[in-house]
C-alpha atoms as a PDB file:
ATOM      1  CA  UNK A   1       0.000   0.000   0.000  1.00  0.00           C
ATOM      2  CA  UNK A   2       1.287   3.613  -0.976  1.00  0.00           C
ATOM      3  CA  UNK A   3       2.252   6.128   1.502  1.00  0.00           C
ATOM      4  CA  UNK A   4       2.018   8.505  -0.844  1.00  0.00           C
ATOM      5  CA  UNK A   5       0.056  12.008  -0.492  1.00  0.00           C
ATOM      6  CA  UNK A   6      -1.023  15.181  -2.999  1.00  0.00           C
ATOM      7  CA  UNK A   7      -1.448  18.206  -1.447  1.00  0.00           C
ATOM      8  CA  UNK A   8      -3.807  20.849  -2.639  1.00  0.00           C
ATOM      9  CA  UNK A   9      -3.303  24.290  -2.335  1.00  0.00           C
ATOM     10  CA  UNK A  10      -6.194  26.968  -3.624  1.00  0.00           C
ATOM     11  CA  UNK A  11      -5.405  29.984  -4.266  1.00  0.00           C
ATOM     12  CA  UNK A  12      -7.526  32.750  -5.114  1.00  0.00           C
ATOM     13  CA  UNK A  13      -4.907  35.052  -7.755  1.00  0.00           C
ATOM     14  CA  UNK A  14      -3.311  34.320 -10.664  1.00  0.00           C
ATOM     15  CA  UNK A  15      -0.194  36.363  -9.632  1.00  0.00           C
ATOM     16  CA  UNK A  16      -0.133  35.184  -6.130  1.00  0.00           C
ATOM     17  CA  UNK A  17      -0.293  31.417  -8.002  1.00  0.00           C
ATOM     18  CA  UNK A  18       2.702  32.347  -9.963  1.00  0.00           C
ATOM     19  CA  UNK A  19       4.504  33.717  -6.864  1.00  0.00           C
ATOM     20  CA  UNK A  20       3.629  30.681  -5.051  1.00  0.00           C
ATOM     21  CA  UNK A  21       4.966  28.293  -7.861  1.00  0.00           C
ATOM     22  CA  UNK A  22       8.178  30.509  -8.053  1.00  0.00           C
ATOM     23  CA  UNK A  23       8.670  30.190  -4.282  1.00  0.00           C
ATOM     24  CA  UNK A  24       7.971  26.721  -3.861  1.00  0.00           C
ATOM     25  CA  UNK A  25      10.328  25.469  -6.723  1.00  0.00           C
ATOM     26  CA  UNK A  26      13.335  27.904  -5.104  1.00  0.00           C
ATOM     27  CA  UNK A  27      12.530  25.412  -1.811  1.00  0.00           C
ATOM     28  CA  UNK A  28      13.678  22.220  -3.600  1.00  0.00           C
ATOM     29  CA  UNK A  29       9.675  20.832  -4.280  1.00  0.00           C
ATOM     30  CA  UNK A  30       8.370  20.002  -7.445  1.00  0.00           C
ATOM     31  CA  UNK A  31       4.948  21.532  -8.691  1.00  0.00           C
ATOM     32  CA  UNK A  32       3.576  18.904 -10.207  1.00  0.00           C
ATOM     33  CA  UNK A  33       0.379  20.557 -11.883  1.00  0.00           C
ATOM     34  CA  UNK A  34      -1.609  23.986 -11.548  1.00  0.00           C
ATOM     35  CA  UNK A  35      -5.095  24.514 -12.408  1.00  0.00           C
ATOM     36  CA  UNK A  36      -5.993  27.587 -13.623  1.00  0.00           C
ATOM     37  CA  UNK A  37      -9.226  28.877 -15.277  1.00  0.00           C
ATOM     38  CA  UNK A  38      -7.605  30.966 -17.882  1.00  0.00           C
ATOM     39  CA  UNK A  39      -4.050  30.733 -19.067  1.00  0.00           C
ATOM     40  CA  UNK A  40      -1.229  32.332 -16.867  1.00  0.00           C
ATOM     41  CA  UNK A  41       1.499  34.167 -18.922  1.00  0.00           C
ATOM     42  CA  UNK A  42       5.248  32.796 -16.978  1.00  0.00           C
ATOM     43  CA  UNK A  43       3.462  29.635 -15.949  1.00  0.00           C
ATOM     44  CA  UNK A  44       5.368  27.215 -17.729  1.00  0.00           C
ATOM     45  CA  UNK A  45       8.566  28.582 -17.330  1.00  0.00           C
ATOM     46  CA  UNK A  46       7.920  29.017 -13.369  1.00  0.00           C
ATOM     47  CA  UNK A  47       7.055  25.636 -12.802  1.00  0.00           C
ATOM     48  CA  UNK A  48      10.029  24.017 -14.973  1.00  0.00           C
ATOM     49  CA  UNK A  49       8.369  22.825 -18.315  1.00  0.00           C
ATOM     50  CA  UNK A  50       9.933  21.567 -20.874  1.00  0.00           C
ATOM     51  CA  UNK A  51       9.242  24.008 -24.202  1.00  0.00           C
ATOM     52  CA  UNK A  52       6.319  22.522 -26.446  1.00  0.00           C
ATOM     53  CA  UNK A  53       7.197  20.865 -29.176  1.00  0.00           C
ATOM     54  CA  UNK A  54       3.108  21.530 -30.723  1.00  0.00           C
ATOM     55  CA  UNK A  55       4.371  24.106 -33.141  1.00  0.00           C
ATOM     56  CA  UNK A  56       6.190  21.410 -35.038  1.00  0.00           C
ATOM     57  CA  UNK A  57       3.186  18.847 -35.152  1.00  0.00           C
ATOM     58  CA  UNK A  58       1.418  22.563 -36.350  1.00  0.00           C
ATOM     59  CA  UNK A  59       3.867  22.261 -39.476  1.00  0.00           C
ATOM     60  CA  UNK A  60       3.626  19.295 -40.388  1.00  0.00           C
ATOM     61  CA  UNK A  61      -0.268  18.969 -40.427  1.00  0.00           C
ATOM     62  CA  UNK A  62      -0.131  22.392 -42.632  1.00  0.00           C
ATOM     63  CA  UNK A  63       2.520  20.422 -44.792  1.00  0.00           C
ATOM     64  CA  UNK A  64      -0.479  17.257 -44.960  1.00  0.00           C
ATOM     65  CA  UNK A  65      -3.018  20.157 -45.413  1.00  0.00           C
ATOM     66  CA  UNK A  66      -1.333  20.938 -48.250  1.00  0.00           C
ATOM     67  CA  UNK A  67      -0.053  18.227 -49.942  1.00  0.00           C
ATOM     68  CA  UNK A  68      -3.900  16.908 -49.878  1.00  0.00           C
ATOM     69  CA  UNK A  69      -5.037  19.780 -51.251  1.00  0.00           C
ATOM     70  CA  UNK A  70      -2.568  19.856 -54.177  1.00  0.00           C
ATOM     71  CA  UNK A  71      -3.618  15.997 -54.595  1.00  0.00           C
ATOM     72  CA  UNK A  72      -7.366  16.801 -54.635  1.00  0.00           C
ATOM     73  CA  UNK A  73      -6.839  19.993 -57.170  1.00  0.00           C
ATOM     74  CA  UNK A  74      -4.820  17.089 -59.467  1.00  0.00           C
ATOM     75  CA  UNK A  75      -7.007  14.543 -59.288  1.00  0.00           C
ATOM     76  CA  UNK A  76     -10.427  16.657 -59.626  1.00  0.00           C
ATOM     77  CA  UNK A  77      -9.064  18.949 -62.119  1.00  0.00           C
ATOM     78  CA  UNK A  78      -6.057  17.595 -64.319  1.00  0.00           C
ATOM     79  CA  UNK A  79      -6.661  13.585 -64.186  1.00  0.00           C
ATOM     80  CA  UNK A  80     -10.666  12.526 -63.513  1.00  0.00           C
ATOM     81  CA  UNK A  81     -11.965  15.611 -65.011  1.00  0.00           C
ATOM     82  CA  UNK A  82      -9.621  18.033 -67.154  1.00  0.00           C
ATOM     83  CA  UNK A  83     -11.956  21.041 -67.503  1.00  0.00           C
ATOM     84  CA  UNK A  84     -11.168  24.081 -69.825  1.00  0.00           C
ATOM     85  CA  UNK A  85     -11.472  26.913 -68.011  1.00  0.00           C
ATOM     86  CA  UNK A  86     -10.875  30.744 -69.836  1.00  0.00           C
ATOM     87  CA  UNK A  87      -8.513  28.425 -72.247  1.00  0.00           C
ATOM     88  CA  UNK A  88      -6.230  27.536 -69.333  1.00  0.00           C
ATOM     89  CA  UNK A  89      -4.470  24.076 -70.301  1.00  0.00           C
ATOM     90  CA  UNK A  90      -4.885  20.848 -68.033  1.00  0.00           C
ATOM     91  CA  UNK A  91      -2.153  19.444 -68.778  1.00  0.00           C
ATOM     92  CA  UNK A  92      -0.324  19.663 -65.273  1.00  0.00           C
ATOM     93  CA  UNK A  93      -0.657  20.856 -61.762  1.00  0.00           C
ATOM     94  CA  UNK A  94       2.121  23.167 -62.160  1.00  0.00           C
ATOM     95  CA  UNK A  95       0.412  25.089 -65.093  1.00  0.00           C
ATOM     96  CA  UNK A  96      -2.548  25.708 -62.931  1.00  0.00           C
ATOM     97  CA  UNK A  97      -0.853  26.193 -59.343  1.00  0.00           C
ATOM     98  CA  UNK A  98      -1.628  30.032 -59.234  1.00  0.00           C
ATOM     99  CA  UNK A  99      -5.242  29.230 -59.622  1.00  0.00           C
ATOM    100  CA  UNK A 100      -4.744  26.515 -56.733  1.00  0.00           C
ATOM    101  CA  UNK A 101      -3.002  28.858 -54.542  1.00  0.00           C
ATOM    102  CA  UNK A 102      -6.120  30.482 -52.101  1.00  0.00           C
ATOM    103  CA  UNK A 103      -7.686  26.838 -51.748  1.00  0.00           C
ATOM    104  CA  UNK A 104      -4.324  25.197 -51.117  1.00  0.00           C
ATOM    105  CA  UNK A 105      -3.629  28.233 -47.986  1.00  0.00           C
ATOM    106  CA  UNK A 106      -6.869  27.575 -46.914  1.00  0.00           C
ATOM    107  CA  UNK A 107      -6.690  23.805 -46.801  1.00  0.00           C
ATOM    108  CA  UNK A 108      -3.143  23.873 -45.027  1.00  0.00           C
ATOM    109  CA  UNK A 109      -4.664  26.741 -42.554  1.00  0.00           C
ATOM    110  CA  UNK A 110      -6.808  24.270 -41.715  1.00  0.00           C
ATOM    111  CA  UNK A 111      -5.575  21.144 -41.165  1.00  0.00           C
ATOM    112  CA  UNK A 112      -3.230  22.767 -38.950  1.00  0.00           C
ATOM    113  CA  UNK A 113      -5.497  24.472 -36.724  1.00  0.00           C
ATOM    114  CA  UNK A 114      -8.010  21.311 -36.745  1.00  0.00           C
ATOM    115  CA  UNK A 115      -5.198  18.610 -36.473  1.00  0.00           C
ATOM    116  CA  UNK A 116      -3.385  20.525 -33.794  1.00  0.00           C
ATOM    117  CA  UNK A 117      -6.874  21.105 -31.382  1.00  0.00           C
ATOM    118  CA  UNK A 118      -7.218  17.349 -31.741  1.00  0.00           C
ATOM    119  CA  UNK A 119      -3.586  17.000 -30.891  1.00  0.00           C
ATOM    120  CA  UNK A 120      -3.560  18.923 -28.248  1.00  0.00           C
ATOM    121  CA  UNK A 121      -6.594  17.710 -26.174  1.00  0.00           C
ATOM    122  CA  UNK A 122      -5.277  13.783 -26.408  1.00  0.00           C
ATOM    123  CA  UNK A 123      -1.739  15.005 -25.218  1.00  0.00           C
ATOM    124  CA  UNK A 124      -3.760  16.954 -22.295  1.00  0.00           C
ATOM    125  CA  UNK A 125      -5.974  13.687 -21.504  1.00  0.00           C
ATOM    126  CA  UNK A 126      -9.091  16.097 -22.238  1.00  0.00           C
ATOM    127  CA  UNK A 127     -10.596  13.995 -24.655  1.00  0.00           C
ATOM    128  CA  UNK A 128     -14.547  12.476 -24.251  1.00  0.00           C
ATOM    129  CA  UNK A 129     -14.524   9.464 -21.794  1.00  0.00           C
ATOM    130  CA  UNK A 130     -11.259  10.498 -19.863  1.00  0.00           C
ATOM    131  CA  UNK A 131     -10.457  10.021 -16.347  1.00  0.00           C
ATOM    132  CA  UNK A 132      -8.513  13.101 -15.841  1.00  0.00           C
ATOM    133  CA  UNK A 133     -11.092  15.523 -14.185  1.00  0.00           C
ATOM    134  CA  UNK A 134     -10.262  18.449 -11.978  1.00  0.00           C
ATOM    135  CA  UNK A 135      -9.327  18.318  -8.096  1.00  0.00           C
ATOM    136  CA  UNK A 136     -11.912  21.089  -7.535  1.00  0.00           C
ATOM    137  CA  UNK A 137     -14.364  21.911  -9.633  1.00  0.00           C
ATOM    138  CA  UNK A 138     -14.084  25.505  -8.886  1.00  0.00           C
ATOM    139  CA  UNK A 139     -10.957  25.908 -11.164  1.00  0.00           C
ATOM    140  CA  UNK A 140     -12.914  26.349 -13.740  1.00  0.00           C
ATOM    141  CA  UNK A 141     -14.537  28.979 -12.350  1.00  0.00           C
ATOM    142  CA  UNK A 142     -12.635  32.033 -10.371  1.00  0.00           C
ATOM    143  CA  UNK A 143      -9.569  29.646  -8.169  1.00  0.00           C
ATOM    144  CA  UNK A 144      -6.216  28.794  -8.701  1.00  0.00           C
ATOM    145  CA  UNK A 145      -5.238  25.166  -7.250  1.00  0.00           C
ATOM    146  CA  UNK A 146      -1.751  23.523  -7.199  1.00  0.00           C
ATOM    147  CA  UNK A 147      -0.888  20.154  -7.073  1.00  0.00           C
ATOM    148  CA  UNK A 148       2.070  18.733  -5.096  1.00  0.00           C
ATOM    149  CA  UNK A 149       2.950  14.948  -4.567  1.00  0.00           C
ATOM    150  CA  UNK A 150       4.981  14.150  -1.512  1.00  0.00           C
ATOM    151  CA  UNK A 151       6.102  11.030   0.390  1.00  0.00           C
ATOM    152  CA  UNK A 152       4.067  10.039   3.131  1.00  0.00           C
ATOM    153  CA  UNK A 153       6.777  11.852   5.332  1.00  0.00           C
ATOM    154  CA  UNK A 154       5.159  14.158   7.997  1.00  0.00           C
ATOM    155  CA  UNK A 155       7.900  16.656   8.202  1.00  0.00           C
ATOM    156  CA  UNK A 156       8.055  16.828   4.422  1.00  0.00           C
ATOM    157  CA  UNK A 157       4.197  17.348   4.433  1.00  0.00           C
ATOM    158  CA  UNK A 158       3.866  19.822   7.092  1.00  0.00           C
ATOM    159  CA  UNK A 159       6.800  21.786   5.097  1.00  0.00           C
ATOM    160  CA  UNK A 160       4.870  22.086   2.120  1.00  0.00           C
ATOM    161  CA  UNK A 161       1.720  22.949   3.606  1.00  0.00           C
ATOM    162  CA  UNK A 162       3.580  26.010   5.877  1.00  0.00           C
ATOM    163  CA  UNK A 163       4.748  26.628   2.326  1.00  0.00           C
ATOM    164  CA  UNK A 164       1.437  26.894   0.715  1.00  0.00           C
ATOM    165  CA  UNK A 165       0.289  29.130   4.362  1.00  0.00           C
ATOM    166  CA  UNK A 166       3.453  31.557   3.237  1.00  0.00           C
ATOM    167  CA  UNK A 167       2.369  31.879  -0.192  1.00  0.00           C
ATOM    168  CA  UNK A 168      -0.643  32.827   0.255  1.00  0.00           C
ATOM    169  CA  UNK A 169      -3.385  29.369  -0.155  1.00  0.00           C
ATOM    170  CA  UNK A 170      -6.584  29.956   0.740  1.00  0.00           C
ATOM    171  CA  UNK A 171      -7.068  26.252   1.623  1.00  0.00           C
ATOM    172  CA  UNK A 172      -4.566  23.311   1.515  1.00  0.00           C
ATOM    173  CA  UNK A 173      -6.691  19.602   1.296  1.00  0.00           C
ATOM    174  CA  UNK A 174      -4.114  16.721   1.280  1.00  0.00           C
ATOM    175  CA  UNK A 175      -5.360  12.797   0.324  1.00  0.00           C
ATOM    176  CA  UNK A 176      -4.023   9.404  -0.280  1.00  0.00           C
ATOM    177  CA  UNK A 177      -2.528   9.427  -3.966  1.00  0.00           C
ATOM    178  CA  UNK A 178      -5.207   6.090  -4.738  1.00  0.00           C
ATOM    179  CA  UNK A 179      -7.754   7.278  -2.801  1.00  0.00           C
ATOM    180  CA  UNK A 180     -10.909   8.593  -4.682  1.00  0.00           C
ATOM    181  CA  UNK A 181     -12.540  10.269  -1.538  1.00  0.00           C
ATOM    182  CA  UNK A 182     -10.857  13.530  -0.030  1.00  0.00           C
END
């Protein structure tokens, strides 16, 4: 059976969140989540994330966006169904590719922007029929809640909470790491 414990500590500003994070990292703990209702600019950085790596999957589903688009104009236009259109030729994509050029930014625009939504709430566990839920429900409202997992160690937990106190928590809940009930 795990010893282990989360703490919970609610605050009730974004910048006195931030502070807190800041703080509590220069003691040696690790933050390991904050739930916020809106984003908080310095978050990331504060609490020791890694940079994300979501503009590249952005890129490359604009380079898919595009390269289907360019595949549809072909196929539609040049190989099922060559159309003659103001006495442009058919012949091949690249005589045609400045008519192809609004669709094609459109298409890439949005693959990237769909693709990367999708991405983004799988990598965040935020996806229909997901356990992850929210500590407190009032996060997505108006409060600011970190999460901090500790050892079952008393000393180490009493720390953290004084911590929390200093920073300026509102409330501090702690509960068994397994346990569904707080």
């Amino acid at each position: 059976m795990s010893k282990e414990k989360i703490i919970y500590g609610i605050y009730d500003d974004d910048d006195v969140i931030l502070n807190a994070v800041k703080n509590i990292r220069e003691k040696g703990h690790y933050v390991n989540e904050v739930y916020t209702p809106f984003p908080i600019h310095g978050l990331d950085s504060a609490m020791g994330l890694k940079y994300s790596r979501i503009a590249i999957t952005s890129f490359i589903y604009g380079c898919i966006g595009a390269s289907c688009a360019l595949l549809m104009f072909w196929y539609i236009m040049i190989h099922d169904w060559p159309m003659d259109i103001g006495g442009k030729p058919s012949f091949t994509l690249n005589e045609n590719l400045p008519a192809f050029i609004p669709v094609t930014f459109e298409m890439t625009v949005f693959f990237a922007a769909h693709l990367m939504v999708v991405t983004f709430l799988i990598r965040c566990g935020l996806y229909p029929g997901s356990n992850d839920k929210s500590p407190d429900p009032r996060t997505t409202d108006d409060r600011f809640l970190m999460e901090i997992h500790t050892d079952g160690d008393v000393k180490n937990i009493k720390k953290i909470k004084d911590l929390m106190k200093e920073t300026g928590a509102e409330e501090i809940k702690e509960k068994k790491e397994n346990d569904d009930k707080e």
